[in-house]
N, C-alpha and C. Protein backbone atom coordinates (compact mmCIF):
# COMPACT_ATOMS: atom_id res chain seq x y z
N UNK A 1 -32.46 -11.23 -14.49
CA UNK A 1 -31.30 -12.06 -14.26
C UNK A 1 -30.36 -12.01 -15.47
N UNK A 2 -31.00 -12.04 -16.76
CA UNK A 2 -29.94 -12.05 -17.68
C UNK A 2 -29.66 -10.47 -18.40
N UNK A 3 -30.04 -10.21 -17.58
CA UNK A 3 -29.75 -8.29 -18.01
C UNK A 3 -28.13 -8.56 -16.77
N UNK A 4 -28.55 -8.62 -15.85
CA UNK A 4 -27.36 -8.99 -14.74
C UNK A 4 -26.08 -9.67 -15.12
N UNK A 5 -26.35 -10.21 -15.66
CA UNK A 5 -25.13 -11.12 -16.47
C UNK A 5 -24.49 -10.69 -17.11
N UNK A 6 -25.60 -10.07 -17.84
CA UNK A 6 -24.55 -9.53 -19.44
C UNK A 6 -24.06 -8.57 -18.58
N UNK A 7 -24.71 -7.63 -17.80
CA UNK A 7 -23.74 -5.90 -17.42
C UNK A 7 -22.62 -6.75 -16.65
N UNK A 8 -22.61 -7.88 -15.98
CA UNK A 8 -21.61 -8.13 -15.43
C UNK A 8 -20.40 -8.74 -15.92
N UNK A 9 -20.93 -9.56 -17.00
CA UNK A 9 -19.32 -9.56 -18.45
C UNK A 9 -19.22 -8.47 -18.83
N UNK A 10 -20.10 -7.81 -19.12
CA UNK A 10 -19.17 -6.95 -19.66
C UNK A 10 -18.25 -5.92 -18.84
N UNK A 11 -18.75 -5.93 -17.61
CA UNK A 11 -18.18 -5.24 -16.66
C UNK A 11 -16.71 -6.08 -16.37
N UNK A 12 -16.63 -7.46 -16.15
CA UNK A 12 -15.29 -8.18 -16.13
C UNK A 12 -14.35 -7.61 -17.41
N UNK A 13 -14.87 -8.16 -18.50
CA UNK A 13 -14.62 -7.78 -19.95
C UNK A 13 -13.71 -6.05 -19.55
N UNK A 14 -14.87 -5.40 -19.17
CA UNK A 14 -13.71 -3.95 -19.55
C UNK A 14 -12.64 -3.52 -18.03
N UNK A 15 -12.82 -4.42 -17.23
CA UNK A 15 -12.10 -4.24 -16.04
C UNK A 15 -10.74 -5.18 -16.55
N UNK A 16 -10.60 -6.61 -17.40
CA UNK A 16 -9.71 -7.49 -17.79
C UNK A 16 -8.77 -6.36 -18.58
N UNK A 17 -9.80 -5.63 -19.56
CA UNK A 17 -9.16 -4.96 -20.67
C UNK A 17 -8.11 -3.52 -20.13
N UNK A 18 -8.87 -2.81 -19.50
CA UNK A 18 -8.18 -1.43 -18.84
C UNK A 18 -8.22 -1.61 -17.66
N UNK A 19 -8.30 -2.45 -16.38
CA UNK A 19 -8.13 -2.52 -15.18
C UNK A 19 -6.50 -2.07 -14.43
N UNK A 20 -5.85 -2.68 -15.87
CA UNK A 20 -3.88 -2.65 -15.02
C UNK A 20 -3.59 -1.31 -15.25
N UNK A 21 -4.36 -0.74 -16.65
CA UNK A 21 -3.64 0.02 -17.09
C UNK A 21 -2.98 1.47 -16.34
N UNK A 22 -4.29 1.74 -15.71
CA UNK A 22 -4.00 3.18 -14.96
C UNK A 22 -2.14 3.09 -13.35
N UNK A 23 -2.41 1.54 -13.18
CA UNK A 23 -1.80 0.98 -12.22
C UNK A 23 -0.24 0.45 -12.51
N UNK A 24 -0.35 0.39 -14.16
CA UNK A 24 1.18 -0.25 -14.72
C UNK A 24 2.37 0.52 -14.49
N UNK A 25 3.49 -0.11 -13.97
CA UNK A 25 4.49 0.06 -13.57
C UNK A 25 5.72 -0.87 -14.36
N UNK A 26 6.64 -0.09 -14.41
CA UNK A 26 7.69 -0.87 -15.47
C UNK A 26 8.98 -1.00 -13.77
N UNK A 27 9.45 -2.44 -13.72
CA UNK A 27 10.59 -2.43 -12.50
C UNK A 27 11.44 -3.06 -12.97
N UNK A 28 12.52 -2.97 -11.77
CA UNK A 28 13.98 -3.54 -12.12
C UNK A 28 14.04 -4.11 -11.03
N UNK A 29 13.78 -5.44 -10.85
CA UNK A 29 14.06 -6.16 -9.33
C UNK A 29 15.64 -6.91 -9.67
N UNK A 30 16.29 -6.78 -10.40
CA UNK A 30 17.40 -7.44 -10.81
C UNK A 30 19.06 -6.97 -9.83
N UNK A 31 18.68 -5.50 -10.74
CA UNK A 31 19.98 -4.51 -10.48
C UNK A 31 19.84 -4.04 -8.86
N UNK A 32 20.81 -4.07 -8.63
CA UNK A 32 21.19 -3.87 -7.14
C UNK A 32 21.82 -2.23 -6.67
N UNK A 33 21.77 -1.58 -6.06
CA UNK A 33 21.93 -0.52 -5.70
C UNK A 33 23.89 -0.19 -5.53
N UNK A 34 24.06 -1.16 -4.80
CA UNK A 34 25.60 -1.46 -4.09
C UNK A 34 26.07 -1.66 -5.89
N UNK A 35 27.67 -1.08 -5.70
CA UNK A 35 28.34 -1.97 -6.68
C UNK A 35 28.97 -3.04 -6.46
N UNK A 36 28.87 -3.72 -7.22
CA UNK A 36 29.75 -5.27 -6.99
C UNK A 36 31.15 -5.00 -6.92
N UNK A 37 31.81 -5.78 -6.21
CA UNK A 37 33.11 -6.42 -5.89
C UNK A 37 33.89 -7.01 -7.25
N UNK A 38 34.36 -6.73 -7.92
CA UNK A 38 34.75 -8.76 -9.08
C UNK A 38 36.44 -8.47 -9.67
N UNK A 39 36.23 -10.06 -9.74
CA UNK A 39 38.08 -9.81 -10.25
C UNK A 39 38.08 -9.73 -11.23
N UNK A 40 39.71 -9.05 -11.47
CA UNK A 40 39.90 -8.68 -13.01
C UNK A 40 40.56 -10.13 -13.68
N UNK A 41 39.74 -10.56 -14.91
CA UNK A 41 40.60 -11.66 -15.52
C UNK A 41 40.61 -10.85 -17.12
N UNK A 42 41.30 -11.63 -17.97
CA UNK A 42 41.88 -11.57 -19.31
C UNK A 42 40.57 -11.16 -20.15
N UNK A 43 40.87 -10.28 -20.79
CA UNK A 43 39.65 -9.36 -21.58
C UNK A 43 38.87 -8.65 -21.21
N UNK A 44 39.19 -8.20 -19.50
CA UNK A 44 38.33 -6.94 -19.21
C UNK A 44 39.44 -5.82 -18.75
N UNK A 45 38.50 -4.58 -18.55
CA UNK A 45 39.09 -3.31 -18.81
C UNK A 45 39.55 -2.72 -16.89
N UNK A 46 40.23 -2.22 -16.76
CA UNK A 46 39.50 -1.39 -16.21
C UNK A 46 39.99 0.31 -16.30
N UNK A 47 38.92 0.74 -15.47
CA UNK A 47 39.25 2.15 -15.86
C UNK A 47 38.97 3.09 -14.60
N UNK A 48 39.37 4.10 -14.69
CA UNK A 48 39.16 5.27 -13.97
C UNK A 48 38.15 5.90 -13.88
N UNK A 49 37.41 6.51 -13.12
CA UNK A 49 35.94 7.42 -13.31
C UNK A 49 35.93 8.63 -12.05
N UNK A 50 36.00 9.70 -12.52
CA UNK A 50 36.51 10.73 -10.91
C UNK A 50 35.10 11.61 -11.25
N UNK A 51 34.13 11.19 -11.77
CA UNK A 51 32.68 12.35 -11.85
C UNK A 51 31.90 12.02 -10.82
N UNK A 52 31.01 12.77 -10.14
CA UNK A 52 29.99 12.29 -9.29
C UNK A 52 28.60 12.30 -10.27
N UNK A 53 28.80 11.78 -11.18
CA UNK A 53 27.41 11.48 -11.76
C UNK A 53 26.69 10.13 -11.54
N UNK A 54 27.13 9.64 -10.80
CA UNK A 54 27.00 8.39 -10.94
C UNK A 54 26.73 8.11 -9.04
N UNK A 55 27.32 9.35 -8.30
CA UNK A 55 27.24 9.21 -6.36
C UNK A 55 25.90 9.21 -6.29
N UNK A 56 25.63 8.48 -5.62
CA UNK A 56 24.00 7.86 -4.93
C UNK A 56 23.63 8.48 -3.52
N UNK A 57 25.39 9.01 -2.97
CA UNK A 57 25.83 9.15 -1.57
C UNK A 57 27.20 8.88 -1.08
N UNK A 58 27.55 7.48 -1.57
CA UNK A 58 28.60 7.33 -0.78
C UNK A 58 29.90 6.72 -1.87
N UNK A 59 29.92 8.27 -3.17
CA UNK A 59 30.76 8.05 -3.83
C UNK A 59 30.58 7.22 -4.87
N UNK A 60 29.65 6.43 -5.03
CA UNK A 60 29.86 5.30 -5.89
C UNK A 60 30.10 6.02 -7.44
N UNK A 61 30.52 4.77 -8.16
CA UNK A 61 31.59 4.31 -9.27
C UNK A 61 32.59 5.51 -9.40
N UNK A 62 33.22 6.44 -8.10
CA UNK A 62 33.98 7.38 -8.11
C UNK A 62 35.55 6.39 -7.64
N UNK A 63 36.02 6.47 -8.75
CA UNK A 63 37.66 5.38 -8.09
C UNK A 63 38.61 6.46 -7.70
N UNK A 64 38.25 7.69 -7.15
CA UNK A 64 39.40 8.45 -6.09
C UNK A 64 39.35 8.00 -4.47
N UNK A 65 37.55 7.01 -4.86
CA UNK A 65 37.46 7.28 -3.15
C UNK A 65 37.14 5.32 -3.13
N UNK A 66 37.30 4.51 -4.61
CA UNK A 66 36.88 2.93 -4.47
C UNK A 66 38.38 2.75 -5.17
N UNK A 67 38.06 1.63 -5.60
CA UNK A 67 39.20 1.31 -6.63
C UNK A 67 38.67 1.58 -7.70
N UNK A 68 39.63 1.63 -8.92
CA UNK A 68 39.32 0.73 -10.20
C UNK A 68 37.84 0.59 -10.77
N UNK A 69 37.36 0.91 -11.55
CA UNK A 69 35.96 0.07 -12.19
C UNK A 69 36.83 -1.09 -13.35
N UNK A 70 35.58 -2.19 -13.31
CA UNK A 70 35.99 -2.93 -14.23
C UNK A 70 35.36 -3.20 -15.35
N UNK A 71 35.21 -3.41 -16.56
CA UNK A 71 34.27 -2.81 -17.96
C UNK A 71 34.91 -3.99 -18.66
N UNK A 72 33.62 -4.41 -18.93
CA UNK A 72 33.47 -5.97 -20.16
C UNK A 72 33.34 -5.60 -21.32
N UNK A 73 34.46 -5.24 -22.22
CA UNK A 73 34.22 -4.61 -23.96
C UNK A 73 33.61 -5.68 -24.93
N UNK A 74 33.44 -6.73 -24.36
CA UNK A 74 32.81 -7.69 -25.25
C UNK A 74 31.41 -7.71 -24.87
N UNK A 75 31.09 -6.99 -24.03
CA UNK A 75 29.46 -7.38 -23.54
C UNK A 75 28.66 -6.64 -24.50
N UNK A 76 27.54 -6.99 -24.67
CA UNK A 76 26.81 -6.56 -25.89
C UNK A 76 24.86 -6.91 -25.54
N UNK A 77 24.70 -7.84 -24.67
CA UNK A 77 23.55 -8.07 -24.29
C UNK A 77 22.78 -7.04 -22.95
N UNK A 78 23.18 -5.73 -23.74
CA UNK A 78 22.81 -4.49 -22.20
C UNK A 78 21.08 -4.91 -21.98
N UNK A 79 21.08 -4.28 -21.09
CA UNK A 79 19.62 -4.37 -20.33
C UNK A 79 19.78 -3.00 -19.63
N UNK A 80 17.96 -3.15 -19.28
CA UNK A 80 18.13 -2.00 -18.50
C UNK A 80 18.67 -1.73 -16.67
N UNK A 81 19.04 -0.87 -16.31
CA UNK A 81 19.90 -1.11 -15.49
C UNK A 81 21.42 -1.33 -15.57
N UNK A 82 21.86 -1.45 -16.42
CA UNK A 82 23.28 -1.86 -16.43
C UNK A 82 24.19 -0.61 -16.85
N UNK A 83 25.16 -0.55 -15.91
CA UNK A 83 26.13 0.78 -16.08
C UNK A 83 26.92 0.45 -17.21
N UNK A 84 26.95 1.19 -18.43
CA UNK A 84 28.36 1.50 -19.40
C UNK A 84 28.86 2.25 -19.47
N UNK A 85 29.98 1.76 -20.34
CA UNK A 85 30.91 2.73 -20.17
C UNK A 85 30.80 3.61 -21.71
N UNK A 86 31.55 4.75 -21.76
CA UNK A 86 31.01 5.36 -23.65
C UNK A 86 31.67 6.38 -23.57
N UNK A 87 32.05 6.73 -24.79
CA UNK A 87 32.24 7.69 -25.45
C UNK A 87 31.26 8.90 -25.69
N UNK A 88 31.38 10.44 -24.97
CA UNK A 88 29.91 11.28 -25.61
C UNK A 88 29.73 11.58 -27.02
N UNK A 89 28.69 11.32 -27.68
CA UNK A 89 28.83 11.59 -28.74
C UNK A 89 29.52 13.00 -29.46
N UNK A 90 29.04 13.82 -29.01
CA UNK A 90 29.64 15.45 -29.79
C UNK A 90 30.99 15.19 -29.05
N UNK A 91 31.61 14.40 -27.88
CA UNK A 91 32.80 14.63 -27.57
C UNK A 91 33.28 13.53 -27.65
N UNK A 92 34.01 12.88 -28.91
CA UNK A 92 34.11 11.24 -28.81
C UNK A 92 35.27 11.26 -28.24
N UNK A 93 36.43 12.08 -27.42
CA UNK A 93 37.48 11.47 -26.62
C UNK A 93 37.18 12.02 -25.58
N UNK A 94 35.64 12.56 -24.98
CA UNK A 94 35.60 12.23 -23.50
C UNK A 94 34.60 11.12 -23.36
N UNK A 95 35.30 10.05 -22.35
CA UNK A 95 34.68 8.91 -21.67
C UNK A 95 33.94 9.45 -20.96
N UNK A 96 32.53 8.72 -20.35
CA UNK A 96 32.08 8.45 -19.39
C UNK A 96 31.31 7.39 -19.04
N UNK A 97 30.44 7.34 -17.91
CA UNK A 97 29.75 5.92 -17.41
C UNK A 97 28.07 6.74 -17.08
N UNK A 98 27.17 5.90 -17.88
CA UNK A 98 25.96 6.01 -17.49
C UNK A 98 24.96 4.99 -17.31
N UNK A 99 23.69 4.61 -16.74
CA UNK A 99 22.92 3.83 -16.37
C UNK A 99 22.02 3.64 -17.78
N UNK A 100 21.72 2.42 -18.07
CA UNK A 100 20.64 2.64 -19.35
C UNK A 100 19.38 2.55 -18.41
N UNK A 101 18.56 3.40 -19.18
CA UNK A 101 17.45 3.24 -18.54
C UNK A 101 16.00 2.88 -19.66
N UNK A 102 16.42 3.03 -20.72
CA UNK A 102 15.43 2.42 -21.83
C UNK A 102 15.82 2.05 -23.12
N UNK A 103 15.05 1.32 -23.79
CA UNK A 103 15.85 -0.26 -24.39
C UNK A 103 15.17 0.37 -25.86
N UNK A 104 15.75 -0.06 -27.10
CA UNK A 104 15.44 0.36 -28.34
C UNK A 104 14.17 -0.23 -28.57
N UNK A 105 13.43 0.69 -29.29
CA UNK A 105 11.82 0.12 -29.86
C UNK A 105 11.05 1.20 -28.35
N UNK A 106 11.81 1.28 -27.38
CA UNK A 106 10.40 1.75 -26.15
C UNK A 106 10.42 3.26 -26.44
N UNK A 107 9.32 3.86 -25.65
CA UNK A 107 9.42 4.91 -25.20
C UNK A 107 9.33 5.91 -24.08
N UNK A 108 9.84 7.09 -24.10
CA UNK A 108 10.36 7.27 -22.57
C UNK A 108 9.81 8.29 -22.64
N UNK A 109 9.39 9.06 -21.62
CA UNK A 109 9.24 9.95 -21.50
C UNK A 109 9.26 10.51 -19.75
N UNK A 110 9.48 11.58 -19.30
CA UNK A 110 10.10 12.27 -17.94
C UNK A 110 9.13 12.96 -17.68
N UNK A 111 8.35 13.39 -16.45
CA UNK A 111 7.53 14.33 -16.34
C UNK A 111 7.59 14.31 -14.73
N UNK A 112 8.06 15.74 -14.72
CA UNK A 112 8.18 16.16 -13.29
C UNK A 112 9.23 15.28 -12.59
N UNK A 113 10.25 15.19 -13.05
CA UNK A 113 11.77 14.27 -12.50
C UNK A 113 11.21 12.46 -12.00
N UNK A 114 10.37 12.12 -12.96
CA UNK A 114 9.92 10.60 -12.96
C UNK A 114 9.72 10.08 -14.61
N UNK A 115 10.98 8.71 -14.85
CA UNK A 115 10.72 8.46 -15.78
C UNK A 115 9.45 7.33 -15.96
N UNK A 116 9.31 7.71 -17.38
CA UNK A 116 7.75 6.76 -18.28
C UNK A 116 8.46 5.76 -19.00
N UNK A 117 8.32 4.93 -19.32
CA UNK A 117 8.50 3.93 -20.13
C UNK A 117 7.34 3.06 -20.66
N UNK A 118 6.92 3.99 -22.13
CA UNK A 118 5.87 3.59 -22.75
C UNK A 118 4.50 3.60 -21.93
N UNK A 119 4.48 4.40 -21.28
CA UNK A 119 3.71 5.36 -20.72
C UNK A 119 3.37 4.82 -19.46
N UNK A 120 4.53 3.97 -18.61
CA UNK A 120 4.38 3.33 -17.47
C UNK A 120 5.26 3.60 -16.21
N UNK A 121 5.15 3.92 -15.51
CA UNK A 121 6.08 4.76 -14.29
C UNK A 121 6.98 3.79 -14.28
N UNK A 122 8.34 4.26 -14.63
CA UNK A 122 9.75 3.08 -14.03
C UNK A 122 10.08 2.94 -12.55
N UNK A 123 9.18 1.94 -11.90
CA UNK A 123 9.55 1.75 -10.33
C UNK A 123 10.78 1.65 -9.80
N UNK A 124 11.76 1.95 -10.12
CA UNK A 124 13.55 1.41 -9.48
C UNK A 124 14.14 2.98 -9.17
N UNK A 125 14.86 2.07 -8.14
CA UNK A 125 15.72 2.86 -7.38
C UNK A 125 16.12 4.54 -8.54
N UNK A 126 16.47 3.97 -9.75
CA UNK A 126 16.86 5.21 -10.81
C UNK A 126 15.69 5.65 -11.58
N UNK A 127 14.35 5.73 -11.28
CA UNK A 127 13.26 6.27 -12.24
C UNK A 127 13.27 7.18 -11.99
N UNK A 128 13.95 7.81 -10.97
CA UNK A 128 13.31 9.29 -10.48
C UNK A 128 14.78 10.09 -10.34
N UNK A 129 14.75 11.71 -10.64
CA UNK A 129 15.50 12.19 -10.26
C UNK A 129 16.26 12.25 -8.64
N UNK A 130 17.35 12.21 -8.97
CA UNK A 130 18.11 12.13 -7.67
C UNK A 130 19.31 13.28 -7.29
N UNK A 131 19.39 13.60 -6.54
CA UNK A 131 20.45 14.34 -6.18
C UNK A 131 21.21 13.72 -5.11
N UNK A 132 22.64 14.03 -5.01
CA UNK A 132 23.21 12.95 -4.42
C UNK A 132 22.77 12.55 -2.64
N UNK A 133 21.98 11.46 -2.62
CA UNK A 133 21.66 11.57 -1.19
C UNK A 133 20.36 11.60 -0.76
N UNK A 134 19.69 12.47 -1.93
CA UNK A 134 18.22 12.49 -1.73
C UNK A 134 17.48 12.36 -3.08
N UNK A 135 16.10 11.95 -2.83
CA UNK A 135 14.89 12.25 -3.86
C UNK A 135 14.34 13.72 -4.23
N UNK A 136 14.27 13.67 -5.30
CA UNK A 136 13.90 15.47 -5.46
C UNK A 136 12.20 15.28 -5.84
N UNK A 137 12.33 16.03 -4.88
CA UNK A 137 10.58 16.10 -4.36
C UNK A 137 9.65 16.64 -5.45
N UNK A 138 10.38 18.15 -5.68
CA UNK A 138 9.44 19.03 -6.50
C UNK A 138 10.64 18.92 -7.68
N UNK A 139 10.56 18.27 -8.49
CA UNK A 139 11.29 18.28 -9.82
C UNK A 139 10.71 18.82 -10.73
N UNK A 140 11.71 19.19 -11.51
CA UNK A 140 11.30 20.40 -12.92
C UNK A 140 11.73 19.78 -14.25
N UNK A 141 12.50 18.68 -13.99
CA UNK A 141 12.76 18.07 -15.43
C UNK A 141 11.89 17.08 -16.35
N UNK A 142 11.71 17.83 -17.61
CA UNK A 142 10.74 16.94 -18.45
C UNK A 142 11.12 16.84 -19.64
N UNK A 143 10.77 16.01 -20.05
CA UNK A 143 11.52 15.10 -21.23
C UNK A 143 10.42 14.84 -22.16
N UNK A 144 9.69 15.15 -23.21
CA UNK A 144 8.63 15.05 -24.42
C UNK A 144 8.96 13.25 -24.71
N UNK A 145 7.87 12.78 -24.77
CA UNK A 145 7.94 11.90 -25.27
C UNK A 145 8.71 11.19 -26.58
N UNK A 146 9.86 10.05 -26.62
CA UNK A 146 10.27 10.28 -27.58
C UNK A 146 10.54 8.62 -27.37
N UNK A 147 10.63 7.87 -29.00
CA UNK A 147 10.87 6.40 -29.24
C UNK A 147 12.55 6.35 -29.21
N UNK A 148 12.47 5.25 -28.94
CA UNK A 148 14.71 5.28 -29.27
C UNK A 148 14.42 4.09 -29.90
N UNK A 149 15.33 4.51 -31.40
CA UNK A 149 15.56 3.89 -32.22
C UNK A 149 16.46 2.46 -32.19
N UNK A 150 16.36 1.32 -32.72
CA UNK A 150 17.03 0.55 -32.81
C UNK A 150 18.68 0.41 -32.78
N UNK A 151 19.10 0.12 -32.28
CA UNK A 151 20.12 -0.13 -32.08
C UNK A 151 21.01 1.29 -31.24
N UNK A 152 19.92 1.95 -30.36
CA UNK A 152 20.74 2.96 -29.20
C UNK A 152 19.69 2.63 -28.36
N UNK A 153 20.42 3.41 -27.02
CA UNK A 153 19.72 3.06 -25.94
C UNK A 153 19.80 4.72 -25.18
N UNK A 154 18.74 4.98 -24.01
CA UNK A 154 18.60 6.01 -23.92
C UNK A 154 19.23 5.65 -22.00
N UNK A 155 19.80 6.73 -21.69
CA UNK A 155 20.97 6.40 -20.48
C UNK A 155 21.28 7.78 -19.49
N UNK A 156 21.02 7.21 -18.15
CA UNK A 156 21.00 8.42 -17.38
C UNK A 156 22.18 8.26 -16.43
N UNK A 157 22.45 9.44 -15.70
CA UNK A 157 23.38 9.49 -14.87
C UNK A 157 22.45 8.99 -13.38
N UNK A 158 23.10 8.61 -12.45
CA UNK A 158 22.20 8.59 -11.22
C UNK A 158 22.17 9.81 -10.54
N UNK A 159 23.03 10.25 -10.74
CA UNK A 159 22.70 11.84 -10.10
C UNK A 159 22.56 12.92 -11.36
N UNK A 160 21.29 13.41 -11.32
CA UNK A 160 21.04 13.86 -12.96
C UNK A 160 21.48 15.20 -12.93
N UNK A 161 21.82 15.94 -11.72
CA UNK A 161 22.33 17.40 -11.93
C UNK A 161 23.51 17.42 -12.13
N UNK A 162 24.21 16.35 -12.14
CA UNK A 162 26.12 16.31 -12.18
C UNK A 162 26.17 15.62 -13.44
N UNK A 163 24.90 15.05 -14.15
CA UNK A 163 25.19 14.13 -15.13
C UNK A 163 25.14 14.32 -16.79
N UNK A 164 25.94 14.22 -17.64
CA UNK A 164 25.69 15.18 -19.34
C UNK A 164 25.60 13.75 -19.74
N UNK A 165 24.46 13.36 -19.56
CA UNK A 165 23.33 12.18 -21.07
C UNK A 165 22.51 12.34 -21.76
N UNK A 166 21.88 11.40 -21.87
CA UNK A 166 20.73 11.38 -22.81
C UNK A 166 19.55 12.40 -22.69
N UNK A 167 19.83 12.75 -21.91
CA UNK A 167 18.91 14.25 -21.75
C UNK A 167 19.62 14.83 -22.17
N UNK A 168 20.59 15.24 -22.70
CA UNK A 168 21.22 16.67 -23.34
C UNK A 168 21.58 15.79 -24.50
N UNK A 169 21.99 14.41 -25.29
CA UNK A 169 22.46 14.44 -26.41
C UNK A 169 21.53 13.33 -26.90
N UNK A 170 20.36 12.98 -26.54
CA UNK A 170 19.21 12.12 -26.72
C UNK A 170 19.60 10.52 -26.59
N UNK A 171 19.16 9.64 -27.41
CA UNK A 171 19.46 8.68 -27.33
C UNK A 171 20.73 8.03 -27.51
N UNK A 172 21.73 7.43 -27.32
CA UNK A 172 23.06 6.67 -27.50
C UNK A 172 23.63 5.85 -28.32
N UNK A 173 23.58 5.60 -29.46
CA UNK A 173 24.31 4.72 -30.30
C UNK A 173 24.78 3.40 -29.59
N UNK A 174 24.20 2.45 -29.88
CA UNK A 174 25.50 1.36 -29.38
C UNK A 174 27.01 1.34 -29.32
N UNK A 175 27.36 1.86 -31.03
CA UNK A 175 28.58 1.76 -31.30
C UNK A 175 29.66 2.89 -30.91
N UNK A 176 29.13 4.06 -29.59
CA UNK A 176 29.59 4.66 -28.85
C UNK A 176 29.53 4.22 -27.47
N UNK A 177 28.94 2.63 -27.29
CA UNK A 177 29.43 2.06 -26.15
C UNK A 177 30.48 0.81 -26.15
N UNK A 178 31.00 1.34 -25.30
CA UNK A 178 32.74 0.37 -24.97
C UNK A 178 32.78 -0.41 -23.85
N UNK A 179 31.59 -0.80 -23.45
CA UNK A 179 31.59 -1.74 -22.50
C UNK A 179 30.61 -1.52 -20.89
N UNK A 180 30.54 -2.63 -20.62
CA UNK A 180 29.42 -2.62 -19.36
C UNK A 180 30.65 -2.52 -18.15
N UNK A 181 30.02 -1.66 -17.24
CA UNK A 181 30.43 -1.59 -15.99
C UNK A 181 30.17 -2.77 -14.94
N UNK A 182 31.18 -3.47 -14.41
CA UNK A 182 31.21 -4.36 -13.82
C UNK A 182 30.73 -4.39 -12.32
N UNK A 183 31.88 -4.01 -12.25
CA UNK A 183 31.89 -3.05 -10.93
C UNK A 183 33.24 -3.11 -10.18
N UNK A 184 33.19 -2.89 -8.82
CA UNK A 184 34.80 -1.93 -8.67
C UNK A 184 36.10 -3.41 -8.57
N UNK A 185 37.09 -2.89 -8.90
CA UNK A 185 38.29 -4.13 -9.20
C UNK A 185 38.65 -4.33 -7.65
N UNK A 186 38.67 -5.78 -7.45
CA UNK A 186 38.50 -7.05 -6.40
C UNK A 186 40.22 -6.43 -5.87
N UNK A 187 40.66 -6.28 -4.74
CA UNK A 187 41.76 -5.87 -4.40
C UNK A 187 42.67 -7.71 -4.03
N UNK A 188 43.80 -7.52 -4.90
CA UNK A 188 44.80 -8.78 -4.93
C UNK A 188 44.29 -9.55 -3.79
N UNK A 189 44.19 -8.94 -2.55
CA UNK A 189 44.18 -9.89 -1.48
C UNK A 189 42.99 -10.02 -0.85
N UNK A 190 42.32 -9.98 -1.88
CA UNK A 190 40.48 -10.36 -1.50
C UNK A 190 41.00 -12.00 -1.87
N UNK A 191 41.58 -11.98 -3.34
CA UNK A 191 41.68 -13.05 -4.43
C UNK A 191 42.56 -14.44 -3.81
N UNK A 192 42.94 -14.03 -2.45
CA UNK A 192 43.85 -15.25 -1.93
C UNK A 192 42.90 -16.35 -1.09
């Protein structure tokens, strides 16, 4: 009986300890797929965006085919999930808009077009490579494990074959981001 016991703490014991681990998943139940609607008031931006790096399918944050994006230059509390707007680094007067997808101090890593985050599958809509419209099944993109340093963040396009980020210029500087993407500008006569 007490041989039974003990194998069975300790059996709890190492199931408490490594039980999640093989099973851990990093998610984003927050961020929403759709872009938001919102009005423009005093101190936000908006701007233009004509790349499909960012089409899911049906165009999105493309303002040839929405309106307007709208970009908060004072926002500073990014998370993951949240579209900004930036400057590329090797090209600081071309703009663009990318998704962050991992936060300073973590680490990321890609294997077989699925991102890791600190060695935990990122469950959301953007963990995985996408092409516009679909999931890419048999993916070839991999990414070595790598930490992002304090004060940058590491940031993907949603459509990663149309998209030049953090996979080609690594992690992001803060102070090459100019603001969070809102989402598309509220047309005058929504606002009545």
């Amino acid at each position: 009986m007490r041989k039974n016991l003990r194998f069975c703490c300790i059996l709890w014991l190492v199931s408490v300890l490594f039980g999640g681990c093989a099973d851990a998943v990093v998610t984003d139940d927050d961020t929403q797929q759709e872009v938001a609607t919102v009005a423009v008031h005093e101190g936000l931006l908006t701007i233009e965006h004509h790349l499909d790096n960012m089409d899911r399918g049906d165009h999105d944050f493309m303002t040839g085919y929405h309106s307007a994006l709208v970009v908060d230059p004072l926002a500073n509390d990014y998370k993951r999930g949240d579209v900004v707007y930036f400057a590329v680094p090797e090209k600081a007067e071309e703009m663009t808009i990318s998704r962050i997808v991992a936060l300073p101090g973590e680490e990321i890593a890609i294997k077989a077009g699925q991102v890791y985050i600190d060695g935990n599958e990122l469950k959301t809509f953007y963990g995985r490579e996408y092409h516009t419209g679909q999931w890419v099944e048999k993916s070839e993109v991999n990414l070595e494990k790598m930490r992002i340093p304090e004060g940058h963040y590491f940031v993907l396009g949603d459509n990663w074959w149309r998209s030049h980020d953090s996979k080609q210029f690594g992690p992001l500087a803060e102070e090459h981001i100019k603001g969070k993407v809102l989402g598309y500008k509220q047309s005058p006569s929504a606002t009545r």
